[in-house]
N, C-alpha and C. Protein backbone atom coordinates (compact mmCIF):
# COMPACT_ATOMS: atom_id res chain seq x y z
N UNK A 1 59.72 11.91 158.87
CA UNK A 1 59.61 11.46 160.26
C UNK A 1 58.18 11.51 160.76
N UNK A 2 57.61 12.38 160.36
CA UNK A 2 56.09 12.61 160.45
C UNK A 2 55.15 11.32 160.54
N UNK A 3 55.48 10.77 159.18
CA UNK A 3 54.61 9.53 158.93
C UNK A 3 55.18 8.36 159.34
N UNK A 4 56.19 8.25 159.99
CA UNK A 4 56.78 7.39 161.00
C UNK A 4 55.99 7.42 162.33
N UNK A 5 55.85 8.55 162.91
CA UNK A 5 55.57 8.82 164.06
C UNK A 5 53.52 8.45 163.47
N UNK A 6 52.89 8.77 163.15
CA UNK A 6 51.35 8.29 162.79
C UNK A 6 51.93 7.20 162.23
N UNK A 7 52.69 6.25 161.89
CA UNK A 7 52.47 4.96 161.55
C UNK A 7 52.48 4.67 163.09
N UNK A 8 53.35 5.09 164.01
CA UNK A 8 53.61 4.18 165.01
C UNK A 8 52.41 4.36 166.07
N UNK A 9 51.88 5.90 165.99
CA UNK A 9 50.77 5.88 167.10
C UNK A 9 50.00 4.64 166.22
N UNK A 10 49.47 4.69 165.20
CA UNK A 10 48.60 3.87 164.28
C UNK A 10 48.39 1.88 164.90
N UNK A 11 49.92 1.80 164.60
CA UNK A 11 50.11 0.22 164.78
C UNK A 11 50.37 0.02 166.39
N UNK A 12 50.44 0.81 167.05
CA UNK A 12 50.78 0.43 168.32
C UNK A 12 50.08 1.49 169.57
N UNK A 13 48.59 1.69 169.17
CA UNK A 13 47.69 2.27 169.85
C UNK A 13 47.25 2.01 170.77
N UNK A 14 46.95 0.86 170.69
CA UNK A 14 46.58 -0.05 172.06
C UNK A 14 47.49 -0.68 172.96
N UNK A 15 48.82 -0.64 172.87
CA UNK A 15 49.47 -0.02 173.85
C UNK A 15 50.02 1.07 174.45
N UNK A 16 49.55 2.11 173.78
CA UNK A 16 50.27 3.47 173.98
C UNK A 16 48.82 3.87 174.62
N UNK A 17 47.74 3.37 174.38
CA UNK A 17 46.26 4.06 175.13
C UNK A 17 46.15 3.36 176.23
N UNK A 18 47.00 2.00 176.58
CA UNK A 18 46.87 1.35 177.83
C UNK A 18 47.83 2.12 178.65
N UNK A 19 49.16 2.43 178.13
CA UNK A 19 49.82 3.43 178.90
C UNK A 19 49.47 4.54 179.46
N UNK A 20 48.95 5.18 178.70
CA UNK A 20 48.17 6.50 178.82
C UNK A 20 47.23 6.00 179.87
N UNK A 21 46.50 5.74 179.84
CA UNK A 21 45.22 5.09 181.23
C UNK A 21 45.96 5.26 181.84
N UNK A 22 46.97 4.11 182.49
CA UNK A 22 48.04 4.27 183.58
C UNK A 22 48.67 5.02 184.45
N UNK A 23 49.33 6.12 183.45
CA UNK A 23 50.14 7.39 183.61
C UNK A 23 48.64 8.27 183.86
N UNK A 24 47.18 8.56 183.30
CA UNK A 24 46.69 9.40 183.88
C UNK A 24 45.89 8.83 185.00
N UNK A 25 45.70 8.05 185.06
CA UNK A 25 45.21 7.09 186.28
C UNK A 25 45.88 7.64 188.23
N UNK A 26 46.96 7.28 187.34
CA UNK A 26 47.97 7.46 188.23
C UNK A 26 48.01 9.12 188.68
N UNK A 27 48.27 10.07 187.74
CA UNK A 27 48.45 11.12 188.02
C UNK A 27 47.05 12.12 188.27
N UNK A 28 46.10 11.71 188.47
CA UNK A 28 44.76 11.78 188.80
C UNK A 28 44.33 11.45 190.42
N UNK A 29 44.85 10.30 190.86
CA UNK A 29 45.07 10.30 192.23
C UNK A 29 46.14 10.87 192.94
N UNK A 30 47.04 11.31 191.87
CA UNK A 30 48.26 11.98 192.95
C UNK A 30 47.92 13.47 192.96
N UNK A 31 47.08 13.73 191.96
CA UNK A 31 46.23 15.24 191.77
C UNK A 31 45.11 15.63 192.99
N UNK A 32 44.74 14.47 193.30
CA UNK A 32 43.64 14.80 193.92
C UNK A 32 44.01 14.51 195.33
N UNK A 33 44.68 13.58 196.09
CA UNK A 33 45.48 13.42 197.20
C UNK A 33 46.06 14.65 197.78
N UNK A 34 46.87 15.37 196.66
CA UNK A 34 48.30 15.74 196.97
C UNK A 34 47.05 17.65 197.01
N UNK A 35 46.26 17.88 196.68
CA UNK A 35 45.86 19.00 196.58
C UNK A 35 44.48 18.84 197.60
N UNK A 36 44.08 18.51 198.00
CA UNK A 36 43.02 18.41 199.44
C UNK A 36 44.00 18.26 200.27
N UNK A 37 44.62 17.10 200.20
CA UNK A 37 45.56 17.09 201.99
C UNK A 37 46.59 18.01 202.00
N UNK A 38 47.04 18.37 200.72
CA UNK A 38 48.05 19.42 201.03
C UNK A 38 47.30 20.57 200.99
N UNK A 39 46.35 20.98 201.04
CA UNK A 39 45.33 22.37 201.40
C UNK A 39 45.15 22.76 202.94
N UNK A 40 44.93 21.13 203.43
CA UNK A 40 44.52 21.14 204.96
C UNK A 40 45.94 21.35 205.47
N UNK A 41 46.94 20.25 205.28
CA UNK A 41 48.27 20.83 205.59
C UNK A 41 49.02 22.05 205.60
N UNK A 42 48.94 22.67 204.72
CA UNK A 42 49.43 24.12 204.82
C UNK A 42 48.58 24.99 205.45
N UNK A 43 47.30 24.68 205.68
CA UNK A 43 47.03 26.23 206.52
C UNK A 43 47.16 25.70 208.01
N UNK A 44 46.98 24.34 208.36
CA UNK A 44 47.41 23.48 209.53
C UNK A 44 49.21 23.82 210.00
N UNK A 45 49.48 24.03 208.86
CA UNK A 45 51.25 24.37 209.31
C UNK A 45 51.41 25.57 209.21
N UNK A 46 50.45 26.89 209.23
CA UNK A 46 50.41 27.97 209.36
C UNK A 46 50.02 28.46 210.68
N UNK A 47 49.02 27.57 210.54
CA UNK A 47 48.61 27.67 212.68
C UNK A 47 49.40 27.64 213.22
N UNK A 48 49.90 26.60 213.27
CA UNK A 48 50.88 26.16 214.53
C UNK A 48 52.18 25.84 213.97
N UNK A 49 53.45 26.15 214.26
CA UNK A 49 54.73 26.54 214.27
C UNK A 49 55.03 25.23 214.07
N UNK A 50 54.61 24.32 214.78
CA UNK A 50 55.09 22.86 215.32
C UNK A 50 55.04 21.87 213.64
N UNK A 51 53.65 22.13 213.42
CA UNK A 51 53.66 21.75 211.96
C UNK A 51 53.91 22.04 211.06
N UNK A 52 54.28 23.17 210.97
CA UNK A 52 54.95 24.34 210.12
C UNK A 52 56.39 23.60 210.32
N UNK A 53 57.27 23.83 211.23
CA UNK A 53 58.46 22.96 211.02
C UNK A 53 59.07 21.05 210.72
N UNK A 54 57.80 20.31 210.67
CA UNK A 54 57.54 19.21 209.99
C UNK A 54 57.84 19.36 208.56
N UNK A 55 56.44 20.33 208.20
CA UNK A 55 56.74 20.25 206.67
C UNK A 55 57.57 20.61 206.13
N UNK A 56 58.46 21.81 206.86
CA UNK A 56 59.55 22.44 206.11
C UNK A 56 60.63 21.63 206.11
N UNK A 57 60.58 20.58 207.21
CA UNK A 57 61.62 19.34 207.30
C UNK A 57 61.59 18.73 206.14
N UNK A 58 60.14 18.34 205.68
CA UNK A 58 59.70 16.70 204.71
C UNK A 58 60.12 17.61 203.12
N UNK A 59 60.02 19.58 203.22
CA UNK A 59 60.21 19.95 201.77
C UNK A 59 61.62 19.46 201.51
N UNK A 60 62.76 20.13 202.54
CA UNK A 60 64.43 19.99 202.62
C UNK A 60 64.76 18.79 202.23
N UNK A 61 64.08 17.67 202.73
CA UNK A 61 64.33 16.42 202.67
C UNK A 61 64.06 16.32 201.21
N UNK A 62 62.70 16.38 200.70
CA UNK A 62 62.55 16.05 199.41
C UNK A 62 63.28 16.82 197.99
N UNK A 63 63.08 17.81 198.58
CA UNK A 63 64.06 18.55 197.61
C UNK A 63 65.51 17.85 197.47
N UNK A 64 65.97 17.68 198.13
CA UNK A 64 67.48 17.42 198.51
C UNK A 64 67.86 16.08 198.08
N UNK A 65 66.85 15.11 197.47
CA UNK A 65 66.62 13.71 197.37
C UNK A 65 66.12 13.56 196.16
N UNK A 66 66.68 13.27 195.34
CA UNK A 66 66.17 12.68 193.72
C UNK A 66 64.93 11.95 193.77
N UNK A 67 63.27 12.08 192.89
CA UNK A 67 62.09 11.85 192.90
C UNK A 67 62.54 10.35 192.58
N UNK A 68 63.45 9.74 191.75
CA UNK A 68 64.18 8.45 190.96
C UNK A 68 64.89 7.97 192.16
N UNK A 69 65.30 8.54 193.56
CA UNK A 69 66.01 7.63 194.35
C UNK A 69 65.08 7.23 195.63
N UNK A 70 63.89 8.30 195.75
CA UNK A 70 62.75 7.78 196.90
C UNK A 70 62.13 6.88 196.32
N UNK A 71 61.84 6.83 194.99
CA UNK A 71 61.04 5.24 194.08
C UNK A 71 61.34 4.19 194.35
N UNK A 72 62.87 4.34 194.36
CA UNK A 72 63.57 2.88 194.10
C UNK A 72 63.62 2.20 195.73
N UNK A 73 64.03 3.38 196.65
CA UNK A 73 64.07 3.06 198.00
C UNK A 73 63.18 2.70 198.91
N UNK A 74 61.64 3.05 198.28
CA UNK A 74 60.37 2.58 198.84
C UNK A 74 60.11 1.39 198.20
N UNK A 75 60.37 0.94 196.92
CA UNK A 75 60.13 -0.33 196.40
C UNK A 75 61.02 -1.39 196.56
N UNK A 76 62.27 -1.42 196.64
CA UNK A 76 63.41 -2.31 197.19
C UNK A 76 63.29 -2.50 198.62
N UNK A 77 64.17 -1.46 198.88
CA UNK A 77 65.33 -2.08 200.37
C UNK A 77 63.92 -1.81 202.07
N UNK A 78 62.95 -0.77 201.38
CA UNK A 78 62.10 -0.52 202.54
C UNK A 78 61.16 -1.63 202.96
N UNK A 79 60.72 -2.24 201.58
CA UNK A 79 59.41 -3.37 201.60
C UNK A 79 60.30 -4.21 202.12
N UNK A 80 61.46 -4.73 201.76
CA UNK A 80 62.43 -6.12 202.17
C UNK A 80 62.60 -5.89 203.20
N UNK A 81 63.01 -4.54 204.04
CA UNK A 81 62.85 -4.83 205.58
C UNK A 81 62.00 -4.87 206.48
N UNK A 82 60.49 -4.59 206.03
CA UNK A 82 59.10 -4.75 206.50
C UNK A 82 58.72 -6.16 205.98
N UNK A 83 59.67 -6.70 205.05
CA UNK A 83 58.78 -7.97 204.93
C UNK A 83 57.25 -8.14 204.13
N UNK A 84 57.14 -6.99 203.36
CA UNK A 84 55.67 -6.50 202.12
C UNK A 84 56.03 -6.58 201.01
N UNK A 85 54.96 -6.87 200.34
CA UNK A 85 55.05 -6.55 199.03
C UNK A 85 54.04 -5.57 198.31
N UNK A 86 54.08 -4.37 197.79
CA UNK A 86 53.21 -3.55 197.32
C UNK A 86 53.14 -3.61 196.00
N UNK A 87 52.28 -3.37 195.14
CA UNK A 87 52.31 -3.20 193.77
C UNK A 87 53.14 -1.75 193.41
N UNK A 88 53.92 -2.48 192.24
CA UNK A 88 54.42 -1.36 192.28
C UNK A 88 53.79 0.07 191.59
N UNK A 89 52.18 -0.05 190.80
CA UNK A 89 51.29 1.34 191.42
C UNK A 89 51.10 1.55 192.48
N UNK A 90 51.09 1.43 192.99
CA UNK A 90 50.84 1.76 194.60
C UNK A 90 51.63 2.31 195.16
N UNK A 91 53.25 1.61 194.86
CA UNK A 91 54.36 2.26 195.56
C UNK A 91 54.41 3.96 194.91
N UNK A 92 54.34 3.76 193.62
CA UNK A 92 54.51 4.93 193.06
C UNK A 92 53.26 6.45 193.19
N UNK A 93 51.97 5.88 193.62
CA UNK A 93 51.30 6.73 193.60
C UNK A 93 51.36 7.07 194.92
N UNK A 94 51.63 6.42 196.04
CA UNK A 94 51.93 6.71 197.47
C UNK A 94 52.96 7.91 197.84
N UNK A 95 54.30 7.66 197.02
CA UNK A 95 55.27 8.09 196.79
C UNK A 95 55.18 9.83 195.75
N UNK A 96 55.00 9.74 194.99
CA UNK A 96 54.18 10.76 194.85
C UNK A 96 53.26 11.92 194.95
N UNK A 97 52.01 11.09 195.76
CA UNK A 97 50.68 11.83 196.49
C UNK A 97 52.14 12.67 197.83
N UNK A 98 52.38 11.62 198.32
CA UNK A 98 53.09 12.44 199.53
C UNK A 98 54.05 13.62 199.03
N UNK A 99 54.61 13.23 197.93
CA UNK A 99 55.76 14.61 197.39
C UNK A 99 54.50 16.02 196.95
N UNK A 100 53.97 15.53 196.52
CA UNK A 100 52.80 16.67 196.16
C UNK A 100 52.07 17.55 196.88
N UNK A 101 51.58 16.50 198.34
CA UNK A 101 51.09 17.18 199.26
C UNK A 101 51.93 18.12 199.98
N UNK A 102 53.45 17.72 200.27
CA UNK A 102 54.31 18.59 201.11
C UNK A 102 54.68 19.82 199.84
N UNK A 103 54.69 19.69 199.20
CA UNK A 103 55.14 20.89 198.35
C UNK A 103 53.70 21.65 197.90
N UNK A 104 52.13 21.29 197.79
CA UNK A 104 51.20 21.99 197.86
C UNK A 104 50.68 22.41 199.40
N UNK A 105 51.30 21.98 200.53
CA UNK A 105 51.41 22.59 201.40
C UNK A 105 52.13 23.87 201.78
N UNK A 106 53.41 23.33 201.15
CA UNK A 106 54.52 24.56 201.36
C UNK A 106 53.93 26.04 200.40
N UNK A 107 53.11 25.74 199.64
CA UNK A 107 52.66 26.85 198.44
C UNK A 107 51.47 27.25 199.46
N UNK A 108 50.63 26.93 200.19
CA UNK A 108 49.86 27.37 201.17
C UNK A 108 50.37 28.14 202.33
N UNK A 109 51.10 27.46 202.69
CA UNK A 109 51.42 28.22 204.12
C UNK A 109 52.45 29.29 203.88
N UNK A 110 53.16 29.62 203.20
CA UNK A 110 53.90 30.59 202.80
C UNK A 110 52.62 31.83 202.01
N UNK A 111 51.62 31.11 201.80
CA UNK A 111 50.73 32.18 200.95
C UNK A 111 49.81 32.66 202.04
N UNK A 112 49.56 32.27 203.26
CA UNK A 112 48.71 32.07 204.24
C UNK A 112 50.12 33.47 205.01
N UNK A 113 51.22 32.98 204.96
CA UNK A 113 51.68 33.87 206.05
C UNK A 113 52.08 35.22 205.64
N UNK A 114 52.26 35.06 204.02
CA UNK A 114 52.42 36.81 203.50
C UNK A 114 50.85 37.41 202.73
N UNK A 115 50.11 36.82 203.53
CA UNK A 115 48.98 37.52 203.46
C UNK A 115 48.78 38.85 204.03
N UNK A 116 48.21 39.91 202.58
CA UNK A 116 48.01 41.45 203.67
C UNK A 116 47.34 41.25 204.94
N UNK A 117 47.51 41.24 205.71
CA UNK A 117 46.96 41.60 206.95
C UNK A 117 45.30 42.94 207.04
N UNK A 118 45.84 43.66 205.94
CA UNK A 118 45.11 44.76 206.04
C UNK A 118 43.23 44.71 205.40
N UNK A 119 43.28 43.48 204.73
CA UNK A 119 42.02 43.09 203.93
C UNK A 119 41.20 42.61 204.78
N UNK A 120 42.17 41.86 206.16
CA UNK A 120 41.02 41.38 207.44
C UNK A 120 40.89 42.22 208.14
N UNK A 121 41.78 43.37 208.58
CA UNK A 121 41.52 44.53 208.90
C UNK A 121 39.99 45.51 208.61
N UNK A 122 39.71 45.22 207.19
CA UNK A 122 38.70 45.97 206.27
C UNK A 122 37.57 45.00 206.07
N UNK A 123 37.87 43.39 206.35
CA UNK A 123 36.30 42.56 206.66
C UNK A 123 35.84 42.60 208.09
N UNK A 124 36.89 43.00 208.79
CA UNK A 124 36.24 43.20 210.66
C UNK A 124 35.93 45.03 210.62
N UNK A 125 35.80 45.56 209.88
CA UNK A 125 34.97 46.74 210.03
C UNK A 125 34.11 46.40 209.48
N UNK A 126 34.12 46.28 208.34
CA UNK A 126 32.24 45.60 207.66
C UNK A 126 31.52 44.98 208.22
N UNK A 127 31.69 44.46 209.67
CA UNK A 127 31.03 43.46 210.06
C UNK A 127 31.50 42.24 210.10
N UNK A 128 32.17 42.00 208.96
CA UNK A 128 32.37 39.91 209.31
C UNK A 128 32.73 39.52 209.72
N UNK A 129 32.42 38.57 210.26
CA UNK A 129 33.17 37.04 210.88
C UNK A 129 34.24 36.34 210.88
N UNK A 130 34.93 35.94 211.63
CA UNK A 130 36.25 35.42 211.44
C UNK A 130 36.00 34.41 210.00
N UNK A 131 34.55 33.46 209.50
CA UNK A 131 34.28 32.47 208.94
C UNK A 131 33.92 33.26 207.68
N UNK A 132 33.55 34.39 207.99
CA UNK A 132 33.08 34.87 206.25
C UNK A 132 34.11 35.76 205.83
N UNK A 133 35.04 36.13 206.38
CA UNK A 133 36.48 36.42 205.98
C UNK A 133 37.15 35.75 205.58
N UNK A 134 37.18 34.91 206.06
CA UNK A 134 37.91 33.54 205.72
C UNK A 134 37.56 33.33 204.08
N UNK A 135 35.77 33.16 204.13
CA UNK A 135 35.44 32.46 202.62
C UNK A 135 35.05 33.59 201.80
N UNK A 136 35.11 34.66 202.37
CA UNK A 136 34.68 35.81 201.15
C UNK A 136 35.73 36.31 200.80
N UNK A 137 37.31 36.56 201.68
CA UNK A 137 38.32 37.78 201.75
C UNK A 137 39.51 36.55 201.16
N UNK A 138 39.89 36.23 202.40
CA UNK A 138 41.02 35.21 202.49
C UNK A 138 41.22 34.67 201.65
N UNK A 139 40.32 33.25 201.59
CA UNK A 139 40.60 32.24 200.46
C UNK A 139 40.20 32.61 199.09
N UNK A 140 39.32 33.79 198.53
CA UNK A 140 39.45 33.85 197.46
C UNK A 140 41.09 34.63 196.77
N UNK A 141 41.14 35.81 197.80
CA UNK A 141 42.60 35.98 197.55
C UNK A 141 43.82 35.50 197.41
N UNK A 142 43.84 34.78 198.10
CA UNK A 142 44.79 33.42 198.08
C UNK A 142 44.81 32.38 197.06
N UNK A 143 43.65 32.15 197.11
CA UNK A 143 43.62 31.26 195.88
C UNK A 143 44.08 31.66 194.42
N UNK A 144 43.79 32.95 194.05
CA UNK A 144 43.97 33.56 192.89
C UNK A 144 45.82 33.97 192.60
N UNK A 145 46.37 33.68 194.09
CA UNK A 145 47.84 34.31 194.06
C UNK A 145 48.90 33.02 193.90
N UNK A 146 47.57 31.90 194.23
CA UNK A 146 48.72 30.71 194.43
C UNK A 146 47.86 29.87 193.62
N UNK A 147 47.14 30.03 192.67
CA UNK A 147 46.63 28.70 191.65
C UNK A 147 47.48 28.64 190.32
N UNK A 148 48.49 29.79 189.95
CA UNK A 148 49.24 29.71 188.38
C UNK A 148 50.31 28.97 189.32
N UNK A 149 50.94 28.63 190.82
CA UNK A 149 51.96 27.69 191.36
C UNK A 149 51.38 26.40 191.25
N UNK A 150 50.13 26.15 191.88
CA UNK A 150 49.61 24.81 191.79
C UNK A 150 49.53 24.16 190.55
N UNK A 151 48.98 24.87 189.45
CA UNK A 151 48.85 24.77 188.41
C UNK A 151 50.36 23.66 187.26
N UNK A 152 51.26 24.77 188.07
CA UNK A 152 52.86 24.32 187.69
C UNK A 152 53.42 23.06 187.99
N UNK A 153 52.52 23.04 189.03
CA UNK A 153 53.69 22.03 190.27
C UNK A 153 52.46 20.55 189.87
N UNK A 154 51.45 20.66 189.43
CA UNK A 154 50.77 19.30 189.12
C UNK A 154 51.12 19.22 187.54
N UNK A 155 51.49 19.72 186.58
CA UNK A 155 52.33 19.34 185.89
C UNK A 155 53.66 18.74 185.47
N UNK A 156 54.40 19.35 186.79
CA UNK A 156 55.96 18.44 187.01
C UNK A 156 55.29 17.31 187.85
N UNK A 157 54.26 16.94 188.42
CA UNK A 157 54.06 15.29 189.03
C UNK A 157 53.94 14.92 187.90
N UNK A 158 53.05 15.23 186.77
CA UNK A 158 52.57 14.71 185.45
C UNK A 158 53.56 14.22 184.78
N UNK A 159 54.87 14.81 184.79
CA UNK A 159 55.33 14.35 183.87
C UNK A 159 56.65 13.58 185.03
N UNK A 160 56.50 13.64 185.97
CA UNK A 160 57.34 12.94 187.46
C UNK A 160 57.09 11.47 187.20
N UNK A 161 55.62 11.44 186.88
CA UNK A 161 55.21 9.72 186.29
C UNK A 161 56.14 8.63 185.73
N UNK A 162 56.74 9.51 184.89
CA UNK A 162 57.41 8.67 183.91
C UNK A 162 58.42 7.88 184.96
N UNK A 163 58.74 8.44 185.93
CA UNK A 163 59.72 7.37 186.91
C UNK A 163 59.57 6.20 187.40
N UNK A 164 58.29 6.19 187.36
CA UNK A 164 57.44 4.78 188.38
C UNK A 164 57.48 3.63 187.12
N UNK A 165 58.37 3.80 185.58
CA UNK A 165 58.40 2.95 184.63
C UNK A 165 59.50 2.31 185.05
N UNK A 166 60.54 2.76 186.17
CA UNK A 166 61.50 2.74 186.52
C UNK A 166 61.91 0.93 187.45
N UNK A 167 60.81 1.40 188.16
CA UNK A 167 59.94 0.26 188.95
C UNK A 167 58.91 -0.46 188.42
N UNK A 168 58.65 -0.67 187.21
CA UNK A 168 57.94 -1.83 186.40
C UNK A 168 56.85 -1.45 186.43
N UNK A 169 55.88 -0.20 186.50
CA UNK A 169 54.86 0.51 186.10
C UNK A 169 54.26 0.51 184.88
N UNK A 170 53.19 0.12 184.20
CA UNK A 170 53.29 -0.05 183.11
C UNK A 170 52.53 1.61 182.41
N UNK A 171 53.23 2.56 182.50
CA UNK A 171 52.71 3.52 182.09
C UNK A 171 53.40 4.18 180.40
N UNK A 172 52.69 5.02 180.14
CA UNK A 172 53.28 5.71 178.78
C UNK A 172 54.56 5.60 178.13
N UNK A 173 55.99 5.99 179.75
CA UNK A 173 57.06 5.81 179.07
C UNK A 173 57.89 4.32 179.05
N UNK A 174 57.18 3.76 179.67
CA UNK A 174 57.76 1.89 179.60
C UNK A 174 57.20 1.46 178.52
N UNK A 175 55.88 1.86 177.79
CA UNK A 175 54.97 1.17 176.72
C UNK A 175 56.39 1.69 175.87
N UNK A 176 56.45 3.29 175.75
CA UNK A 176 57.09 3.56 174.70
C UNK A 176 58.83 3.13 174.50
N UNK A 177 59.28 2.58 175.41
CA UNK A 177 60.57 1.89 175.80
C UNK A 177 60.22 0.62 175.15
N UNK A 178 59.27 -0.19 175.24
CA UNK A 178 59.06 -1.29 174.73
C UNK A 178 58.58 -1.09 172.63
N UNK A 179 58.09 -0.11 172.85
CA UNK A 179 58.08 -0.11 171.44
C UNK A 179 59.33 -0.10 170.56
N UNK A 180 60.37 1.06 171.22
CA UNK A 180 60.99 1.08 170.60
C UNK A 180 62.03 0.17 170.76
N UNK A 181 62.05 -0.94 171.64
CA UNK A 181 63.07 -2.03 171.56
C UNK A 181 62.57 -2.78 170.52
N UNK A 182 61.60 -2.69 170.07
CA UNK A 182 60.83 -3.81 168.99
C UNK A 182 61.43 -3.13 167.44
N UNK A 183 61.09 -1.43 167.60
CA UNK A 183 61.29 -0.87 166.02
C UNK A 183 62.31 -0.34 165.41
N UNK A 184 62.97 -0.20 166.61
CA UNK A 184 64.49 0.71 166.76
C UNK A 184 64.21 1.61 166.21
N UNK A 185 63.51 2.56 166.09
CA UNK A 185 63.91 4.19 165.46
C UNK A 185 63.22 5.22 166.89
N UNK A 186 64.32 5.28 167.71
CA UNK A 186 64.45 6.38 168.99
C UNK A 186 63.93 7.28 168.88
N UNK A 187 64.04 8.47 167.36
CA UNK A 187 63.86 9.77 167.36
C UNK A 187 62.41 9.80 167.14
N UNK A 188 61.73 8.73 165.97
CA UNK A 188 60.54 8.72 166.00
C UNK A 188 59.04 8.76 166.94
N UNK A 189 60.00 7.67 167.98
CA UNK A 189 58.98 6.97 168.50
C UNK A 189 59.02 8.04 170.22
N UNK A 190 60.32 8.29 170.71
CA UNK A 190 60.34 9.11 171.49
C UNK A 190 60.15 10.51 171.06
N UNK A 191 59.53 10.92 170.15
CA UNK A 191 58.96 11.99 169.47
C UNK A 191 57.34 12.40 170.14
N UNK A 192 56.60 10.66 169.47
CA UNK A 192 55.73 10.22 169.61
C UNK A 192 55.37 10.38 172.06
N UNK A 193 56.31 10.34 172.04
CA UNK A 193 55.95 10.56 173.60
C UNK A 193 55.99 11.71 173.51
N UNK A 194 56.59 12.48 173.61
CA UNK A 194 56.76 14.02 173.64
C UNK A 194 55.41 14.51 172.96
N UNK A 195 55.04 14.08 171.98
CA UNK A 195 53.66 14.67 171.13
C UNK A 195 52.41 14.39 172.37
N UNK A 196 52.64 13.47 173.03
CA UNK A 196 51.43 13.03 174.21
C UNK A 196 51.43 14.02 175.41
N UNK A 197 52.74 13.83 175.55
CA UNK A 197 52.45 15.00 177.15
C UNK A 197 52.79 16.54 176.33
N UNK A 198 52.96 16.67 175.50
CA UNK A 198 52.86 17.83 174.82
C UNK A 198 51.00 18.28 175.19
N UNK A 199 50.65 17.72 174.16
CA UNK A 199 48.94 17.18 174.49
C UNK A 199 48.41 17.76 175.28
N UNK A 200 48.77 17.32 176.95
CA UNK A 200 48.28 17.31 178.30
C UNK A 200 48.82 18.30 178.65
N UNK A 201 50.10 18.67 178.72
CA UNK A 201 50.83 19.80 179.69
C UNK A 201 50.47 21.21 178.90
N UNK A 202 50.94 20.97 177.91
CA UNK A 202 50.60 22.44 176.93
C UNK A 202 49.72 23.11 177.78
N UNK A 203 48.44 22.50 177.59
CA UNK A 203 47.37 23.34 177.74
C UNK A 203 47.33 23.79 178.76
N UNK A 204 47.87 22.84 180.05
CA UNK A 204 48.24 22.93 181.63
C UNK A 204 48.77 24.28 181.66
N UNK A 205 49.97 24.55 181.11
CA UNK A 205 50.76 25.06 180.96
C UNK A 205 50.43 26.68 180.83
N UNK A 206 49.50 26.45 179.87
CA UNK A 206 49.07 27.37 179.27
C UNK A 206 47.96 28.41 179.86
N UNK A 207 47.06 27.43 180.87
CA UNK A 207 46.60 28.62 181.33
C UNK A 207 47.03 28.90 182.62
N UNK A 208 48.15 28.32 183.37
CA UNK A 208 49.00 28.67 184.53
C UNK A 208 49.10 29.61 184.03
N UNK A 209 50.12 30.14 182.70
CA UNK A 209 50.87 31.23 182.52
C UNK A 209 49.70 32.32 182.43
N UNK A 210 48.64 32.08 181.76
CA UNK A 210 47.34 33.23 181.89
C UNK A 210 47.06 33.41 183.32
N UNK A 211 46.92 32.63 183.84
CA UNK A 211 46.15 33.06 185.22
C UNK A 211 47.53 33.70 185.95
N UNK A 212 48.58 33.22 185.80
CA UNK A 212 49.58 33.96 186.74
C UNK A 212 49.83 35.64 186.09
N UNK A 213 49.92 35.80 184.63
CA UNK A 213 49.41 37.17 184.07
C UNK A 213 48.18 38.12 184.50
N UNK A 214 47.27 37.46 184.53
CA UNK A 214 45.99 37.57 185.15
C UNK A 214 45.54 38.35 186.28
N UNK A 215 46.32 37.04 187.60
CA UNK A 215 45.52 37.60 189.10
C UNK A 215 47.04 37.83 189.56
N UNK A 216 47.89 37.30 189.36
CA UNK A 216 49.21 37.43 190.20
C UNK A 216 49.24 38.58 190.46
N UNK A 217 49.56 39.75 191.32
CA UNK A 217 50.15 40.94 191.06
C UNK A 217 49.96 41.43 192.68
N UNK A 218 50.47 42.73 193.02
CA UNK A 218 50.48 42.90 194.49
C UNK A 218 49.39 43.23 194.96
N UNK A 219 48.65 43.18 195.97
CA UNK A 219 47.44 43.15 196.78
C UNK A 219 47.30 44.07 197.61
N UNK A 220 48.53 45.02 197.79
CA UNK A 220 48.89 45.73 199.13
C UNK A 220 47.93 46.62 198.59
N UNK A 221 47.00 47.53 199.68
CA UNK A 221 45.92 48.81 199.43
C UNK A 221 47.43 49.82 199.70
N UNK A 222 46.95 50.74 198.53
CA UNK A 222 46.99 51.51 198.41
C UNK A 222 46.26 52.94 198.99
């Protein structure tokens, strides 16, 4: 099966590297969208209550809603009653960026609100500033408690991709759908996908689980 699978990356590279573009193309802007605006969002929905119960609306909602049934519903029945037509990258990275941001929000503001209290306690005796607490105390702490989650959660968009093939995307797993309608051997060639995001996530994967070994652990002074 081995040399099935390198015959097929072999003979059918240049569509499996056009896929690949695609799928990281794609998941590169939903990386970078979904983790700035969902940064500003969650400590924005930590402030104020008001936005804080938005997002916890848009998580319920999304959670509760198959990533495969908001695709289909933003690219069908929504554009036909606006009367648009979007590409369907577009639909999918839109669709996406927004699932990313509300759920890298929700990993903020929950990390923002079980924050020790007692560490700003111990930068307003030293002297500092509400602003150098913030960037010396706060956010490095925070960051270190909630980057093996982020870490996680831009790997399930990564591999979330594969849906937008769903909607005529021409990414990794439609190339590899098309291959194998051409070669018929399933186990090989959907092997051959698995060996790709193997590739990418592994390593993802891999140092989430270090860094959550790492820095994760309780903060409370002792």
């Amino acid at each position: 099966m081995l040399g099935t699978v390198v015959q097929i990356i072999m003979q059918y590279k240049a569509g499996l590297w056009s896929g690949l573009l695609v799928s990281l193309s794609m998941v590169v802007i939903v990386w970078t969208v979904g983790l700035t605006i969902g940064l500003c969002v969650g400590w924005y929905a930590q402030q104020y209550k008001s936005a804080g119960y938005v997002v916890g609306l848009f998580w319920f909602l999304i959670t509760s809603i198959p990533i495969l049934v908001i695709l289909f519903w933003l690219h069908f029945p929504l554009q036909e009653m606006l009367g648009i037509v979007i590409k369907p990258f577009i639909t999918a990275v839109l669709a996406l960026s927004f699932i990313n941001i509300i759920f890298v929000a929700t990993i903020i503001k929950e990390a923002l609100a079980e924050f020790q209290q007692q560490y700003l306690i111990i930068g307003k005796v030293s002297g500092l500033n509400e602003l150098e607490i913030f960037i010396k105390i706060k956010w490095p702490l925070m960051l270190r408690a909630v980057l093996p989650q982020l870490l996680f959660l831009q790997v399930a968009m990564l591999q979330a991709t594969i849906f937008s093939s769903l909607i005529s995307v021409e990414e990794i797993f439609r190339v590899t759908q098309r291959i194998n309608s051409i070669i018929y051997k399933p186990v090989e060639t959907y092997t051959t996908l698995a060996i790709f995001f193997c590739a990418i996530c592994l390593p993802l994967n891999l140092t989430a689980y270090w860094l959550k070994n790492k820095y994760t652990r309780s903060f409370s002074v002792t």
